[in-house]
N, C-alpha and C. Protein backbone atom coordinates (compact mmCIF):
# COMPACT_ATOMS: atom_id res chain seq x y z
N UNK A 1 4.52 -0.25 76.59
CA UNK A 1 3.14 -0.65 76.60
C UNK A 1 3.11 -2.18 76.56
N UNK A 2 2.43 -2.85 77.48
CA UNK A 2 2.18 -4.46 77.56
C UNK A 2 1.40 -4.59 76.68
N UNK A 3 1.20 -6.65 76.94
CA UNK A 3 0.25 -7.11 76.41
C UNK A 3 -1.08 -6.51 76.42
N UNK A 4 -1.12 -6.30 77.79
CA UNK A 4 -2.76 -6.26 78.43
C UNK A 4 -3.26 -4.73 78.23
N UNK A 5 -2.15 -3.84 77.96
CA UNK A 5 -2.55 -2.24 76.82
C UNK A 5 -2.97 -2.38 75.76
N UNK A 6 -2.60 -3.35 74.78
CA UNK A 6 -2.81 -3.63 73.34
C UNK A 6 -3.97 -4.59 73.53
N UNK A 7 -3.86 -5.06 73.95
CA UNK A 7 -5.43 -6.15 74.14
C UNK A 7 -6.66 -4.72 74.04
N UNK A 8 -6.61 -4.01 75.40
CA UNK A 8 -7.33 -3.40 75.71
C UNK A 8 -7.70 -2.39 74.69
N UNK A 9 -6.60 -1.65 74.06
CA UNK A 9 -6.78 -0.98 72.61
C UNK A 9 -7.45 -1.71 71.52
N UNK A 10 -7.55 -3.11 71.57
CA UNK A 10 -7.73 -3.82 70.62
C UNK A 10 -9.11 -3.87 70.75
N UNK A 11 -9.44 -4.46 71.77
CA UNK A 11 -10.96 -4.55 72.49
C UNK A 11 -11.56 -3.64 72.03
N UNK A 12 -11.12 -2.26 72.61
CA UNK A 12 -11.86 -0.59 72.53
C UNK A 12 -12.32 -0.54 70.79
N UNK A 13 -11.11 -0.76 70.36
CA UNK A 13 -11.75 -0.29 68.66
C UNK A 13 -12.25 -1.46 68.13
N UNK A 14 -12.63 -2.72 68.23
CA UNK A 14 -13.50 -3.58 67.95
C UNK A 14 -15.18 -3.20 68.32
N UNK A 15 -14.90 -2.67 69.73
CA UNK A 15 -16.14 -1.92 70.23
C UNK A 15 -16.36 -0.75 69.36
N UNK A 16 -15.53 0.06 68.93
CA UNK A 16 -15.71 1.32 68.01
C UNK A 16 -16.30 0.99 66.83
N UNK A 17 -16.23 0.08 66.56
CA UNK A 17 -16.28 -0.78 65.27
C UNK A 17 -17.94 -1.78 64.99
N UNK A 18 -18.29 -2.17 65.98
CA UNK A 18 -19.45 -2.40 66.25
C UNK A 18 -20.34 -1.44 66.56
N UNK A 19 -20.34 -0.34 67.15
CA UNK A 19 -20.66 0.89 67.24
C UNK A 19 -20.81 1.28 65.69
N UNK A 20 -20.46 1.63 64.93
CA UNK A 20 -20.50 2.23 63.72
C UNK A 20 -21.23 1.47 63.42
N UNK A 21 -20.79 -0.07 62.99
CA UNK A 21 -21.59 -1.04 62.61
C UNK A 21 -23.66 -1.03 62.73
N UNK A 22 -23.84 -0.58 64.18
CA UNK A 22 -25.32 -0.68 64.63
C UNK A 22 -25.67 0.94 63.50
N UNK A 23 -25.12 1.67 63.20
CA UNK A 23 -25.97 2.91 62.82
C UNK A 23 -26.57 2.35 61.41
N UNK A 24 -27.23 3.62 60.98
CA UNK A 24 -28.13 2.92 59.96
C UNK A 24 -27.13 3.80 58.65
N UNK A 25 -27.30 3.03 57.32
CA UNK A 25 -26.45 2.97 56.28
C UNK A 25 -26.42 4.52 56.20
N UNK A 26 -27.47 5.28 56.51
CA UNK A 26 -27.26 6.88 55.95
C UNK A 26 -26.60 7.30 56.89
N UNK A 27 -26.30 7.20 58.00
CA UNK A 27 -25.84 7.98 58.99
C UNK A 27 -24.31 7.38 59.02
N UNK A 28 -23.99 6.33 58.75
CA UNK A 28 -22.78 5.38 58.54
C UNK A 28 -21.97 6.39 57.02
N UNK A 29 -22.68 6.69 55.74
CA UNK A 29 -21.97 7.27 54.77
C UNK A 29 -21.60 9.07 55.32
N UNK A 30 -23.00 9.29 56.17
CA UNK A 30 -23.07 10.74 56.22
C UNK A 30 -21.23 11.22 57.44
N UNK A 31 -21.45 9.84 58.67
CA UNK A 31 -19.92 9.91 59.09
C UNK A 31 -19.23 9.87 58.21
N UNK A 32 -18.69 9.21 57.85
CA UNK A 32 -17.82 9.14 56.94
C UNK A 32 -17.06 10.01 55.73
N UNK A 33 -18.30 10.90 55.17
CA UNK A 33 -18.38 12.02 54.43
C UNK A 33 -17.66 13.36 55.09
N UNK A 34 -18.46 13.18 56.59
CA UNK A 34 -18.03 14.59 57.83
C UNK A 34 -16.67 13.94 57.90
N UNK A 35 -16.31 13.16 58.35
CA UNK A 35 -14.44 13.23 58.33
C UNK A 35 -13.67 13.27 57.37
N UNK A 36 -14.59 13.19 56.23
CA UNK A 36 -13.23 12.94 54.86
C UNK A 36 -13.36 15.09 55.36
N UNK A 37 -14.34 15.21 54.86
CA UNK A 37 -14.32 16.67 54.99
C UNK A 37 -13.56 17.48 56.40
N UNK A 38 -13.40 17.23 57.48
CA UNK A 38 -13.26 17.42 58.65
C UNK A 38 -12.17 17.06 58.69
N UNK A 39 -11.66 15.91 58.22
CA UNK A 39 -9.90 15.80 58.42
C UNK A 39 -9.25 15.85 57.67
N UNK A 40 -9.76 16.57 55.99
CA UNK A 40 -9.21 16.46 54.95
C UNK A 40 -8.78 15.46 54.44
N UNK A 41 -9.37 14.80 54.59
CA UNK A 41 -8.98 12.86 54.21
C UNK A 41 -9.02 12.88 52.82
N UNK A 42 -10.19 13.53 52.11
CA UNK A 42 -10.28 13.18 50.62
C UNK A 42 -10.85 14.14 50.03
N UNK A 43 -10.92 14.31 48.34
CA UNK A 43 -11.78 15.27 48.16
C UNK A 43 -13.40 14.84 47.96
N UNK A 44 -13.87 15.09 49.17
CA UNK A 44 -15.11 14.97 49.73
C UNK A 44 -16.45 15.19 48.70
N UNK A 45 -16.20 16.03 47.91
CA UNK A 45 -16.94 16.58 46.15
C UNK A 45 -17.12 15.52 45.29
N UNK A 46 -15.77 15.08 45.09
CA UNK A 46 -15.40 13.89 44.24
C UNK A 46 -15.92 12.58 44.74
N UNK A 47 -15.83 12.77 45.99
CA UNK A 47 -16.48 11.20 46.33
C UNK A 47 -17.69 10.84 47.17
N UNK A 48 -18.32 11.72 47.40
CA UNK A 48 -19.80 11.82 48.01
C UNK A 48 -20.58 12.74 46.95
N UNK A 49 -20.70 13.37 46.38
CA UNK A 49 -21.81 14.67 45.83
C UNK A 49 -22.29 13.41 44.54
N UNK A 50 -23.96 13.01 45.05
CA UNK A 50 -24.43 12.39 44.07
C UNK A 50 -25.44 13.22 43.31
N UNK A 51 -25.80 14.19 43.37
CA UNK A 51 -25.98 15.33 42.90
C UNK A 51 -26.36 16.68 43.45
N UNK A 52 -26.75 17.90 42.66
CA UNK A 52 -26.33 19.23 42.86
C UNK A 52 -26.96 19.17 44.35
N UNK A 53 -27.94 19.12 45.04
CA UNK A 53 -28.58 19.29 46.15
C UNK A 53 -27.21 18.60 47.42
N UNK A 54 -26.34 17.75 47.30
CA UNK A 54 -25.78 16.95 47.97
C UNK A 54 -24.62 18.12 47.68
N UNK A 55 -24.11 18.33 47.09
CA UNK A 55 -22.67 19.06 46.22
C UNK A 55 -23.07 20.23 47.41
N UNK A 56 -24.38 20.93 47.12
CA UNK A 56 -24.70 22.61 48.09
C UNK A 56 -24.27 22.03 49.36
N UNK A 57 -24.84 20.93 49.60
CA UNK A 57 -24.50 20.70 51.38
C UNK A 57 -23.02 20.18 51.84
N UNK A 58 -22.07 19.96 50.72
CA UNK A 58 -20.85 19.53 50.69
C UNK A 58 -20.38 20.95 51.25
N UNK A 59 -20.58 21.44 49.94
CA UNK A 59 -19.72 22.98 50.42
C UNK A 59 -19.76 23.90 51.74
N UNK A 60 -21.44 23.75 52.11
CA UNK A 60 -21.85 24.43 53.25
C UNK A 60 -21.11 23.81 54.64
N UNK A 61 -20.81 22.28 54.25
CA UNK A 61 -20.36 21.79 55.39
C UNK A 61 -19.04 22.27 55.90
N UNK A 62 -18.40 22.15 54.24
CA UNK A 62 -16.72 22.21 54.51
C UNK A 62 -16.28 23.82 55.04
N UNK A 63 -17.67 24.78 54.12
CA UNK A 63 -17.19 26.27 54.93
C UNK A 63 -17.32 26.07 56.85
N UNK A 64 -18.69 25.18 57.41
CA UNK A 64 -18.47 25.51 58.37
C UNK A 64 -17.79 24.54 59.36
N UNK A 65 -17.21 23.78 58.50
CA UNK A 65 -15.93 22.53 59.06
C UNK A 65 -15.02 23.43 59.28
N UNK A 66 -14.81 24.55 58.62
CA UNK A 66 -13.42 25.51 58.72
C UNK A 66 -12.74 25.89 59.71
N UNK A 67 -14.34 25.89 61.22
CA UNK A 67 -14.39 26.37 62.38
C UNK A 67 -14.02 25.39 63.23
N UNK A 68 -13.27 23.80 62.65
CA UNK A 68 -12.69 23.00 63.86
C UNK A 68 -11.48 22.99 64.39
N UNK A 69 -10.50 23.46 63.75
CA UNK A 69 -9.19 23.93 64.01
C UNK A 69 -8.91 25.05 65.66
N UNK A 70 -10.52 26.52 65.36
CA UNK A 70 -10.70 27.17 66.29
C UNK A 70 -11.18 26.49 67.28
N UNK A 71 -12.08 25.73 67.35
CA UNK A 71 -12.90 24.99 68.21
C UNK A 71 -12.33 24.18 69.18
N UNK A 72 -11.02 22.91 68.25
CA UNK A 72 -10.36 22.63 69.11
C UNK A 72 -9.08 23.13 70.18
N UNK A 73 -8.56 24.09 69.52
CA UNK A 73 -7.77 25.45 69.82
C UNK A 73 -8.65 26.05 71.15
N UNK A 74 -9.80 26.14 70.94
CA UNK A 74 -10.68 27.09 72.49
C UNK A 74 -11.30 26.19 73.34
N UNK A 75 -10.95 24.94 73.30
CA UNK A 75 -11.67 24.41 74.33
C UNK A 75 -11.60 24.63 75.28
N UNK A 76 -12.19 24.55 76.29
CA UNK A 76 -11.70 24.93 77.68
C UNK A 76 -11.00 24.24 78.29
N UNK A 77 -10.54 24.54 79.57
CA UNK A 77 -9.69 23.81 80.14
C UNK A 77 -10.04 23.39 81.52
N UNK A 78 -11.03 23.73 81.87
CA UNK A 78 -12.10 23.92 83.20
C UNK A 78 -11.82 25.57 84.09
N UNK A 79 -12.02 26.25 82.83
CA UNK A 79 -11.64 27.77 83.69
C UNK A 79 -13.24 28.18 83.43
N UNK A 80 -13.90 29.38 83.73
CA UNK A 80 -14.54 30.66 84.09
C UNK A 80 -15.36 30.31 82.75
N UNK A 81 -16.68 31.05 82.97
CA UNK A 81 -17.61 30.91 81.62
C UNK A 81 -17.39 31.44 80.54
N UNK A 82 -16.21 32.63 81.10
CA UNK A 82 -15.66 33.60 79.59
C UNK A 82 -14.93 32.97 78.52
N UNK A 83 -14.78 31.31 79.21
CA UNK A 83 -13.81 30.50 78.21
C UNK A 83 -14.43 29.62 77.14
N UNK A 84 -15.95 30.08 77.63
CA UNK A 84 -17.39 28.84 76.96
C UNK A 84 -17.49 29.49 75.47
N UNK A 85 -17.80 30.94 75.43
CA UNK A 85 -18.55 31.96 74.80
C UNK A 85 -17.45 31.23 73.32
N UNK A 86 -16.35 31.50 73.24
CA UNK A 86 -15.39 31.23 71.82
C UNK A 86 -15.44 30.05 71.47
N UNK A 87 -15.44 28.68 72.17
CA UNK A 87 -15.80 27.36 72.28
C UNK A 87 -16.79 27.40 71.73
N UNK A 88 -18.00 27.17 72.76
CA UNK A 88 -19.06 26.61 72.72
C UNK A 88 -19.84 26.97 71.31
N UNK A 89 -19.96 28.41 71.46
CA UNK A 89 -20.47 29.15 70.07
C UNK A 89 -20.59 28.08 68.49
N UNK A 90 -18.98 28.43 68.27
CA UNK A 90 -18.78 27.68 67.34
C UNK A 90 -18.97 26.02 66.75
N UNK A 91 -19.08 25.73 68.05
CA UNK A 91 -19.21 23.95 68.39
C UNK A 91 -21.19 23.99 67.90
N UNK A 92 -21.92 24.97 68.75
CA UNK A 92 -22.92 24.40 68.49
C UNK A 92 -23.51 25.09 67.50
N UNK A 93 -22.84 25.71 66.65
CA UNK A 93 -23.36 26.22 64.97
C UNK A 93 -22.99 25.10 64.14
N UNK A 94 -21.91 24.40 64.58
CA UNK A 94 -21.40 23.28 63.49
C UNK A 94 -22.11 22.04 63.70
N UNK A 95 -22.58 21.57 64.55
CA UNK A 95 -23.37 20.96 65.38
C UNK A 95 -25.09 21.30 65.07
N UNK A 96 -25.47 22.09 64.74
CA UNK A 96 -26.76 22.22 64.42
C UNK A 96 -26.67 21.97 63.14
N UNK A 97 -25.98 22.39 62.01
CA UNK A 97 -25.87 22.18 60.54
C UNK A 97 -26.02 20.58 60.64
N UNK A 98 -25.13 19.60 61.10
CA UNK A 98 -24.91 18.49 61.46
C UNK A 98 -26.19 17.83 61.29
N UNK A 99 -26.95 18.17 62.77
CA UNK A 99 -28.28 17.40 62.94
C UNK A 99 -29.19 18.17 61.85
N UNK A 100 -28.80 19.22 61.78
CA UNK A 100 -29.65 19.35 60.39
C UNK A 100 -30.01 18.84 59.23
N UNK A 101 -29.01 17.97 58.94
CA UNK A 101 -28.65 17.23 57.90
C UNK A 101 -29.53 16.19 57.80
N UNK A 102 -30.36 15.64 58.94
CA UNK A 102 -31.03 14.80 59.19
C UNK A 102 -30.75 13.31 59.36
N UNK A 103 -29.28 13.25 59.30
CA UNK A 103 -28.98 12.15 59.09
C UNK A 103 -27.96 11.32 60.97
N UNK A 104 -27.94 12.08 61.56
CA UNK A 104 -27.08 12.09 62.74
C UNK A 104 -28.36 12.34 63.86
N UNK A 105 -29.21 11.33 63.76
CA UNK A 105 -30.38 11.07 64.63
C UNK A 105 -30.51 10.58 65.63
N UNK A 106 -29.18 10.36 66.22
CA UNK A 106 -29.03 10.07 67.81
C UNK A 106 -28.07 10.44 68.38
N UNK A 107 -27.76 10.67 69.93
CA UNK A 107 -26.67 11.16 70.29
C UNK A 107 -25.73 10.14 69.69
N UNK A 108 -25.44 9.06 69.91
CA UNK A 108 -24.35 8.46 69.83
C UNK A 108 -23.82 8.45 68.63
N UNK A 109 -24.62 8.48 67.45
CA UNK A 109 -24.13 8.94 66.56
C UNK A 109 -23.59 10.13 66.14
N UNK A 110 -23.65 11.00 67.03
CA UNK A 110 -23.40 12.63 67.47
C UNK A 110 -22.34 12.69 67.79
N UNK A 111 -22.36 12.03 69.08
CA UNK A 111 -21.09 11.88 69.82
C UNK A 111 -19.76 10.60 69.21
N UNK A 112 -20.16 10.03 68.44
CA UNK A 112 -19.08 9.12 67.64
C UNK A 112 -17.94 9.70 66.45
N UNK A 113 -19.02 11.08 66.03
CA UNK A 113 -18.50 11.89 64.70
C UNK A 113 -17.52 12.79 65.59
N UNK A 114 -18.22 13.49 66.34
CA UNK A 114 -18.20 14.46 67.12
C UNK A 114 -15.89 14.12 68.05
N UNK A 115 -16.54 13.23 68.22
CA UNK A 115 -14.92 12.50 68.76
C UNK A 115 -14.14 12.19 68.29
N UNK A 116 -14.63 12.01 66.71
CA UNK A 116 -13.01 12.48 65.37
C UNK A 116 -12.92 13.41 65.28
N UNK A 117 -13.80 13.78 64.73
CA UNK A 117 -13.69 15.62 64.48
C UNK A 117 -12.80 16.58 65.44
N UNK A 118 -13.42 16.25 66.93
CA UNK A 118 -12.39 17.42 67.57
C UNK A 118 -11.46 16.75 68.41
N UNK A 119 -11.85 15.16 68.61
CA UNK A 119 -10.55 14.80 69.88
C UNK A 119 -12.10 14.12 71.09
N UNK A 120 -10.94 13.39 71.53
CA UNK A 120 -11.38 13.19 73.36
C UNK A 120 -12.10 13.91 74.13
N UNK A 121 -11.01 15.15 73.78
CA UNK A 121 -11.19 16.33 75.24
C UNK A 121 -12.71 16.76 75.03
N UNK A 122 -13.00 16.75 73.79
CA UNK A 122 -14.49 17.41 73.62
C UNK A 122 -15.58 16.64 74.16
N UNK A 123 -15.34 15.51 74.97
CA UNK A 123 -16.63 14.55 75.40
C UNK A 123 -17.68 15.44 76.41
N UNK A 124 -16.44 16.28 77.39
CA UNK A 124 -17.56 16.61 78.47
C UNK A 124 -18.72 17.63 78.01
N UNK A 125 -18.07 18.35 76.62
CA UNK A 125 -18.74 19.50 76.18
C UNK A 125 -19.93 19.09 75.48
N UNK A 126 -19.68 17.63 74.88
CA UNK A 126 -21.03 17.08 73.72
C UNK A 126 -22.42 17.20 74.17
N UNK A 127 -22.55 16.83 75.52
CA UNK A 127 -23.91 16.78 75.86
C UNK A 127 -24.80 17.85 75.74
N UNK A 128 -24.19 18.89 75.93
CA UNK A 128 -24.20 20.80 75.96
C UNK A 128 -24.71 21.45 74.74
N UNK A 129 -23.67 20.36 73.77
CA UNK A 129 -23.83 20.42 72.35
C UNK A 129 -24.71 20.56 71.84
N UNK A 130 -25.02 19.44 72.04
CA UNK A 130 -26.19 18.08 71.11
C UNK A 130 -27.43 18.27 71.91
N UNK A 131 -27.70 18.84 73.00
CA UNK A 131 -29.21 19.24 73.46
C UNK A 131 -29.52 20.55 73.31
N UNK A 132 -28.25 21.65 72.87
CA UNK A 132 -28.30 22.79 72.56
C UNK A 132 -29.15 22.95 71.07
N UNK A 133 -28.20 22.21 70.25
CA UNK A 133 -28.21 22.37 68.91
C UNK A 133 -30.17 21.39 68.53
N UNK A 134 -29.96 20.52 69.39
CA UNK A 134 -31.01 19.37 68.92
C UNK A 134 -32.35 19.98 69.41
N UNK A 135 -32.43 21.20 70.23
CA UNK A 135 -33.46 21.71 70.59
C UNK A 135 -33.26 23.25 69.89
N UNK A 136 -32.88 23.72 68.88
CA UNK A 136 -33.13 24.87 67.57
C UNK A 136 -34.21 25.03 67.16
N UNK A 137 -35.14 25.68 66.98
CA UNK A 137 -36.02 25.94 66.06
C UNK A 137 -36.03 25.25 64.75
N UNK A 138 -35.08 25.68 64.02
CA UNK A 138 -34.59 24.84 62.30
C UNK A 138 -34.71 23.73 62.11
N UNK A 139 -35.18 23.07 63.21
CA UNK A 139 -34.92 21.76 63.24
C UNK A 139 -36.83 21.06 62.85
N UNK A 140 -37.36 20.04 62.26
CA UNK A 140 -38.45 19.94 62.27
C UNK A 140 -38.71 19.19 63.93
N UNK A 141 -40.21 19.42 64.34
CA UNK A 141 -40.23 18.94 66.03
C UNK A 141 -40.11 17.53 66.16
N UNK A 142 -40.57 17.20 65.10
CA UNK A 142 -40.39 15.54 64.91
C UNK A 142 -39.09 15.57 65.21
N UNK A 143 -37.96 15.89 64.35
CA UNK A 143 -36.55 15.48 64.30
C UNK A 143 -36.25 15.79 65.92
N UNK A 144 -36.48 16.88 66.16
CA UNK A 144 -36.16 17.56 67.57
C UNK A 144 -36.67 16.78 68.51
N UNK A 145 -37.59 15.98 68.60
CA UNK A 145 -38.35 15.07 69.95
C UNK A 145 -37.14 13.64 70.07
N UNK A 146 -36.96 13.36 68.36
CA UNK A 146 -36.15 11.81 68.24
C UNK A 146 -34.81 12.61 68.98
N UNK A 147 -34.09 13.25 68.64
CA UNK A 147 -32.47 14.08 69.26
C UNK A 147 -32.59 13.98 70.44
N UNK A 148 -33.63 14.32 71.17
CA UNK A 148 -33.79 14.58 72.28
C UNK A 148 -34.03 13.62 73.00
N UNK A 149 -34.77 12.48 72.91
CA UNK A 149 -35.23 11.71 73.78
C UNK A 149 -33.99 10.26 73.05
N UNK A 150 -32.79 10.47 72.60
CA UNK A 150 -31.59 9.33 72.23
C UNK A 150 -30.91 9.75 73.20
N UNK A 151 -30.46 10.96 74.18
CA UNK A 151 -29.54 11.19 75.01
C UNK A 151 -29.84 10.06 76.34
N UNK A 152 -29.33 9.90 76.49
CA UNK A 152 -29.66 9.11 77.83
C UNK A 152 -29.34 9.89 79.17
N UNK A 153 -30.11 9.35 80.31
CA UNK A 153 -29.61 10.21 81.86
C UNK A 153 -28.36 9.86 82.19
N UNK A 154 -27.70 8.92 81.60
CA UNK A 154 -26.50 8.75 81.95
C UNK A 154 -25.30 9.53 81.22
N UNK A 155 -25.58 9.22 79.83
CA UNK A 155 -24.74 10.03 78.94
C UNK A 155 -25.23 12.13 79.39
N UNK A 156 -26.28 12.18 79.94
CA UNK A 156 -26.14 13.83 80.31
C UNK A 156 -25.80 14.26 81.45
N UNK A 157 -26.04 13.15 82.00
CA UNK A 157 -25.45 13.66 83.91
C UNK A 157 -24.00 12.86 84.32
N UNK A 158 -22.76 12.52 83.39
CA UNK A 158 -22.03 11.53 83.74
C UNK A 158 -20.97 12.91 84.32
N UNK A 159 -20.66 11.92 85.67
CA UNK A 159 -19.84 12.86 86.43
C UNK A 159 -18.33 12.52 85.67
N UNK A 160 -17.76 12.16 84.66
CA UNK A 160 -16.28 11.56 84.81
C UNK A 160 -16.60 11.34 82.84
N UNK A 161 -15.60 11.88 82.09
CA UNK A 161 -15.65 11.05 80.87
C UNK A 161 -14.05 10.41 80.58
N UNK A 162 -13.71 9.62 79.15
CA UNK A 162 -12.43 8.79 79.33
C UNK A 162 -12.49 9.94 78.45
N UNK A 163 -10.83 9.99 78.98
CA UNK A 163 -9.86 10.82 77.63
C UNK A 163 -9.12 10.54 76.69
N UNK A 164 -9.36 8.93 76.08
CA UNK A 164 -9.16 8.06 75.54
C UNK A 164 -9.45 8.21 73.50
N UNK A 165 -8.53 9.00 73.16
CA UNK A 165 -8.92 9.18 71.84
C UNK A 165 -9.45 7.67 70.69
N UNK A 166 -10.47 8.37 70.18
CA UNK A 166 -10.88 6.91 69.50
C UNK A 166 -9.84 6.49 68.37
N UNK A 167 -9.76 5.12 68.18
CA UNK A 167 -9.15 4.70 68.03
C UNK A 167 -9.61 4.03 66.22
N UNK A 168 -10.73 3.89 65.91
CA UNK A 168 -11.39 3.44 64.50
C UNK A 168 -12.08 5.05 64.08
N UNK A 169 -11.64 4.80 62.85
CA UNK A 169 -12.02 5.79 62.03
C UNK A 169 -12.54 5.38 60.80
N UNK A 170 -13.33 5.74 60.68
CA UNK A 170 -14.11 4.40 59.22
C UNK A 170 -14.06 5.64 58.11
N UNK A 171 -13.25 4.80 57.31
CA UNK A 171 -13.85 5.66 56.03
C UNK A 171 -14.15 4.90 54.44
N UNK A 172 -14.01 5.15 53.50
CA UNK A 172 -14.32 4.96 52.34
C UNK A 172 -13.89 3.74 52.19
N UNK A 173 -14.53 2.20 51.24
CA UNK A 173 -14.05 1.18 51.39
C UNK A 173 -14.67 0.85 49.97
N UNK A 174 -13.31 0.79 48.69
CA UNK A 174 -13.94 0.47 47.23
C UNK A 174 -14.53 -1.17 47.48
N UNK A 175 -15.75 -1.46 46.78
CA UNK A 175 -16.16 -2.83 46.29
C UNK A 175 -14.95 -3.81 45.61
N UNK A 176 -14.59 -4.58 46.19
CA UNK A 176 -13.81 -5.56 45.22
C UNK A 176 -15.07 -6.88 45.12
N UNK A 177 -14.20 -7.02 43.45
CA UNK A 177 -14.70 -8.50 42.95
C UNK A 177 -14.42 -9.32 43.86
N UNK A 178 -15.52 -10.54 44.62
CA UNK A 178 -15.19 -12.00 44.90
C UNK A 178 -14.16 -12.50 44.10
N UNK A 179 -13.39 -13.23 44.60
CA UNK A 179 -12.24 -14.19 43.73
C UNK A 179 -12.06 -15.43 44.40
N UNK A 180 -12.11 -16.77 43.52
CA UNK A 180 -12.08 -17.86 44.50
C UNK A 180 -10.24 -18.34 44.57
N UNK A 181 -10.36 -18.81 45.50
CA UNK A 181 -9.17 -18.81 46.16
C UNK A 181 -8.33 -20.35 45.35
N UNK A 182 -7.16 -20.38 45.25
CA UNK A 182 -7.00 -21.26 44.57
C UNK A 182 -6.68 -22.59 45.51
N UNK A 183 -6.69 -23.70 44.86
CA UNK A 183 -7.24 -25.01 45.95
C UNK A 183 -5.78 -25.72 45.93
């Protein structure tokens, strides 16, 4: 791998990184929370549940986080619709809990979580996803109009996605004390 690979990697997750950066602080902890849980990063209880109402939705998440292992396991591969039904299913039950949450109020923030959680390969499927899930009933219509009208015509009709696994993964970052530097 050259210079001009590592530049370009470098570039990409600076961009990943500014990306996270624009979301708003709840949707920034609520990522963060979905991957400790989602990649087993941490115990997710211990370090998000600020109380019992938060703790119920911890658990509910992590039972139906259970289903990403299958999810990424059935993706398709570009075969026959019989290959959607085991996929897709599961993708957009986990995916509605998600936007349920209220906190994952635009695609891109959809699609940013969405691309740790299962990988790359899952880009072409997100759009499918996230207009499936974002148009539920469960959802209030308010929430359901904002989901809906963040997709863009480009991000739903893109003929080609990169298979380019992301590269920043943001997670938990303790407060340190300022310290002045010695002169």
């Amino acid at each position: 791998m050259g210079f001009r690979m590592k530049a370009a990697n470098g570039t990409m997750t600076l961009a990943e990184m500014k990306e996270f950066a624009g979301f708003a602080a709840a949707t920034q902890r609520y990522i963060r929370r979905s991957l400790d849980i989602g990649l087993d990063r941490e115990d997710a209880m211990l370090r998000w549940s600020r109380d019992v109402i938060e703790a119920a939705s911890i658990r509910a998440q992590a039972r139906l986080y259970a289903r990403l292992p299958d999810i990424r396991a059935t993706m398709p591969d570009g075969g026959g619709l019989e290959s959607l039904e085991p996929f897709l299913a599961p993708l957009l039950t986990v995916s509605a809990f998600d936007l349920g949450q209220g906190r994952l109020t635009t695609f891109a923030a959809y699609r940013f979580l969405y691309e740790r959680l299962v990988g790359a390969e899952v880009r072409p499927w997100l759009p499918a996803a996230f207009c499936s899930a974002a148009a539920l009933p469960h959802l209030h219509p308010d929430l359901r109009r904002t989901l809906l009208q963040s997709i863009s015509e480009a991000a739903a009709t893109a003929s080609g996605w990169s298979n380019r696994q992301p590269g920043f993964f943001p997670h938990w970052v303790e407060k340190v004390e300022a310290t002045a530097l010695p002169n």
